[in-house]
Protein backbone atom coordinates (compact mmCIF):
# COMPACT_ATOMS: atom_id res chain seq x y z
CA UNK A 1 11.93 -2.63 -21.71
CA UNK A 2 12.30 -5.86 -19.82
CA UNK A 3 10.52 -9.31 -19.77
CA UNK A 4 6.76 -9.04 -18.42
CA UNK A 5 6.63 -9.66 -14.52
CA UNK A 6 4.02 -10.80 -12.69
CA UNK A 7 4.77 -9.55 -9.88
CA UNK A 8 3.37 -6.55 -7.78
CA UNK A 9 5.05 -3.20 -7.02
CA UNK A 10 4.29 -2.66 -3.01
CA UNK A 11 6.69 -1.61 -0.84
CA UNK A 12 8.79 1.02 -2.90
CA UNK A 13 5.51 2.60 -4.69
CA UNK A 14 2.22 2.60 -2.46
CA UNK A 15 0.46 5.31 -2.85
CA UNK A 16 1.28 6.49 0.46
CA UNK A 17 -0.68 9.56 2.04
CA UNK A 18 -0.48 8.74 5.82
CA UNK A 19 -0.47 11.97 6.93
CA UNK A 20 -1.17 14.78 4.64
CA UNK A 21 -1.56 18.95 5.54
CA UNK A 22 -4.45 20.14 4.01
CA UNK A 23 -2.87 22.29 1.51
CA UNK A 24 -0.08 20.02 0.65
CA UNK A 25 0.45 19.05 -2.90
CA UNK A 26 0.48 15.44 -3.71
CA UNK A 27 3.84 14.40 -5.60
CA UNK A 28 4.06 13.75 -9.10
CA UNK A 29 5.25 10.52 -8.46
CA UNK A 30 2.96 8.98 -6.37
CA UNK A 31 0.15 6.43 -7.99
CA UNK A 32 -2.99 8.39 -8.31
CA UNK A 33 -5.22 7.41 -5.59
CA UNK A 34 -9.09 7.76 -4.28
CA UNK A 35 -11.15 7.11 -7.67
CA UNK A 36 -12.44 3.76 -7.95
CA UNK A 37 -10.44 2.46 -4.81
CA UNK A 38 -12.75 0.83 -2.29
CA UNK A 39 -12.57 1.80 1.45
CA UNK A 40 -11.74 -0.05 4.35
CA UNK A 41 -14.33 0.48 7.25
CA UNK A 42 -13.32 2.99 10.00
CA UNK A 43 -12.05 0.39 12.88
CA UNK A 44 -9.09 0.78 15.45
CA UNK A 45 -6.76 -1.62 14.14
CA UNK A 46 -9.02 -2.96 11.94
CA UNK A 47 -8.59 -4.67 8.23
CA UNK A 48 -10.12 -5.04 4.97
CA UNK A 49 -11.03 -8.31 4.35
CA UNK A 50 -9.41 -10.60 2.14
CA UNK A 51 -8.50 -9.22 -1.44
CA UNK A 52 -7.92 -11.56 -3.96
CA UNK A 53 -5.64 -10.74 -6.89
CA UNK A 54 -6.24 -10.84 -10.34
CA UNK A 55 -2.39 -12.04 -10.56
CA UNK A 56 -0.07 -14.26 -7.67
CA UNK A 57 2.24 -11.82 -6.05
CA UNK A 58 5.39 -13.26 -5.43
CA UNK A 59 7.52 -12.23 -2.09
CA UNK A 60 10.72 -13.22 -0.82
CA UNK A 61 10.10 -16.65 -2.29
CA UNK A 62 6.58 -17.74 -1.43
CA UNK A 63 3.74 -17.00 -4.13
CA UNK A 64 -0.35 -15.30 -2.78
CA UNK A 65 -3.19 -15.16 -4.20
CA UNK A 66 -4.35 -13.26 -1.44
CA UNK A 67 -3.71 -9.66 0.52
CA UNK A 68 -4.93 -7.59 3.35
CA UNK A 69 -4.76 -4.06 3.72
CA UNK A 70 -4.23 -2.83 7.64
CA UNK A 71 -5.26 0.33 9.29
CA UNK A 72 -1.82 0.22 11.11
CA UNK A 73 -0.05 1.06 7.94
CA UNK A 74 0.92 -2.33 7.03
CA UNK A 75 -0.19 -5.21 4.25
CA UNK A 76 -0.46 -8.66 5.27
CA UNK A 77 -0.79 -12.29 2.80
CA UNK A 78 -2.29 -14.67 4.87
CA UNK A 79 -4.36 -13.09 7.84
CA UNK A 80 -5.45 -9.46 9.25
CA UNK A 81 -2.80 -7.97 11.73
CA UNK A 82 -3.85 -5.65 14.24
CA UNK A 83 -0.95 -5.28 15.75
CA UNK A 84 0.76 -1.66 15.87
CA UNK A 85 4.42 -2.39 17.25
CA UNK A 86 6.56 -3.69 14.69
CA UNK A 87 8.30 -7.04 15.96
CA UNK A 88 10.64 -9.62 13.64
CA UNK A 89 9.78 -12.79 14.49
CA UNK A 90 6.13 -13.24 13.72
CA UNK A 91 6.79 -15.32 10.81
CA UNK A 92 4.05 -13.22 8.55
CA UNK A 93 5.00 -11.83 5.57
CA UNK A 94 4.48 -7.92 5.76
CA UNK A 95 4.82 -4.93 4.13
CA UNK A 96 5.20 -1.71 6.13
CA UNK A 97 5.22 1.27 4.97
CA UNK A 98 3.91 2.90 7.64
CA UNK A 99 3.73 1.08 10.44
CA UNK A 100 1.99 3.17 13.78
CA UNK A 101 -0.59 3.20 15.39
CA UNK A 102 -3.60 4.90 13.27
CA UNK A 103 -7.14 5.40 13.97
CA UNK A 104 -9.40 5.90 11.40
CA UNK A 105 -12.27 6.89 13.15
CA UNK A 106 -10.80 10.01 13.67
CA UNK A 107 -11.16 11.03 10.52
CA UNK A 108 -8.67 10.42 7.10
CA UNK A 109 -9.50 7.40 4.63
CA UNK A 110 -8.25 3.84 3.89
CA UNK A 111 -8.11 2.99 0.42
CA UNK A 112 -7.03 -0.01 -1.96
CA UNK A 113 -7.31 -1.20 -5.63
CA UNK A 114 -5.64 -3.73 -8.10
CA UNK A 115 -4.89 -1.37 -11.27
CA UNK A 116 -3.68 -2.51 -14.60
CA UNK A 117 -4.53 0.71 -16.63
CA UNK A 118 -1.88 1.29 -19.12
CA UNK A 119 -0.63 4.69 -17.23
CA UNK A 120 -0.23 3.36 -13.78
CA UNK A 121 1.52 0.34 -15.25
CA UNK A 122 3.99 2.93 -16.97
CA UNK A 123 4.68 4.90 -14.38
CA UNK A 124 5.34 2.07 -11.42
CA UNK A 125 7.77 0.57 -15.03
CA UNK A 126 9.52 3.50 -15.01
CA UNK A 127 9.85 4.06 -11.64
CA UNK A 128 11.20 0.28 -11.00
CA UNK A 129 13.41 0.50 -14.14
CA UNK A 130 14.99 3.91 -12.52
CA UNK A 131 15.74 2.69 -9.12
CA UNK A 132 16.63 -0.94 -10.35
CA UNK A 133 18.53 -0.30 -13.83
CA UNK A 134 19.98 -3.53 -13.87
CA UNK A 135 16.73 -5.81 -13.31
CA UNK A 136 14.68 -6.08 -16.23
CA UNK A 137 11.29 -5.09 -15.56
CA UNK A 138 7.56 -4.30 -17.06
CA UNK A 139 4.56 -4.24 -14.16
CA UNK A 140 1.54 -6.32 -15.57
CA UNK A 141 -0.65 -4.98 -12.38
CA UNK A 142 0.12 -2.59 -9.25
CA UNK A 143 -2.10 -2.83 -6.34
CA UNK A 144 -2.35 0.57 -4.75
CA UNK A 145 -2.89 1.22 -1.12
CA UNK A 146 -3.29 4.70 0.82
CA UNK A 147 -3.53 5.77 3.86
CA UNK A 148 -5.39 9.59 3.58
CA UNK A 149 -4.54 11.97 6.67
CA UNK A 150 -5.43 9.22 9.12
CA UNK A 151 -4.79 10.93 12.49
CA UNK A 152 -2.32 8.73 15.32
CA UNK A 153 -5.39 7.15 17.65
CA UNK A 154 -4.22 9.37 20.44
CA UNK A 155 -5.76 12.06 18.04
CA UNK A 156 -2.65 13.60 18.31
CA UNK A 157 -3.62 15.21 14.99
CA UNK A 158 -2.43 14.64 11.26
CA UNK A 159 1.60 15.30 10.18
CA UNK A 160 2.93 15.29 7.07
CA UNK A 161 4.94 12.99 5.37
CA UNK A 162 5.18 15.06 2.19
């Protein structure tokens, strides 16, 4: 395997559950989610609060200490963002999976956690080293964030992503 990275896996493997059926399956390659994750309060385009990492997570240059998990699908470094249209030149780093306009008072749950067990660590390696062959890597933590059948806020109901 490659060098140790310190770096978290985000974008290409959050535990993403946006919009689930209730009899869908969950797929064997997502992160396991729900146990042990805390839950961010039901609020229309609300946040968590700041999370602080057990390890800097380094993006596009710049290095945090610090994240924020949005209701609107999105993960922010430096502040909350309640905002639900995506535009380019905010000049805040973002990650957005899933970036609409959610309501979790409607029902479906928010969910987050840093995770350095030895099996989620192996499977975000593998997954890395499969889609990235030619960049050595070995995840040393994975911060996990889902967003559980939380319905559009015009309660338009849940869809699947699955």
């Amino acid at each position: 395997m490659g060098k140790p990275a310190p770096l978290y896996v985000l974008a290409a493997l959050l535990s993403l559950l946006a919009s689930k059926v209730t009899d869908a399956q969950v797929p064997a390659n997502f992160l396991p989610y729900g146990y042990g994750d805390i839950v961010n309060p039901s609020s229309d385009d609300g946040s968590s609060g700041a999370i602080y990492l057990q390890q800097p997570f380094k993006y596009f240059g710049r290095t945090y200490n610090q994240i924020y998990v949005n209701n609107n699908g999105h993960l922010t470094f430096t502040q909350p963002l309640s905002a639900y249209v995506p535009y380019l030149n905010a000049g805040i780093d973002i990650i957005a999976p899933l970036w609409t306009d959610l309501n979790n008072f409607n029902g479906g749950t928010i969910s987050y956690r840093e995770d350095t067990s030895s099996a989620v660590l192996a499977q975000v390696t593998q997954a890395v080293n499969q889609y990235f062959p030619n960049v050595p890597f070995t995840a040393t933590s994975a911060f996990v964030a889902t967003w559980d059948s939380v319905p559009y806020i015009t309660g338009g109901g849940v869809r699947t992503n699955l």
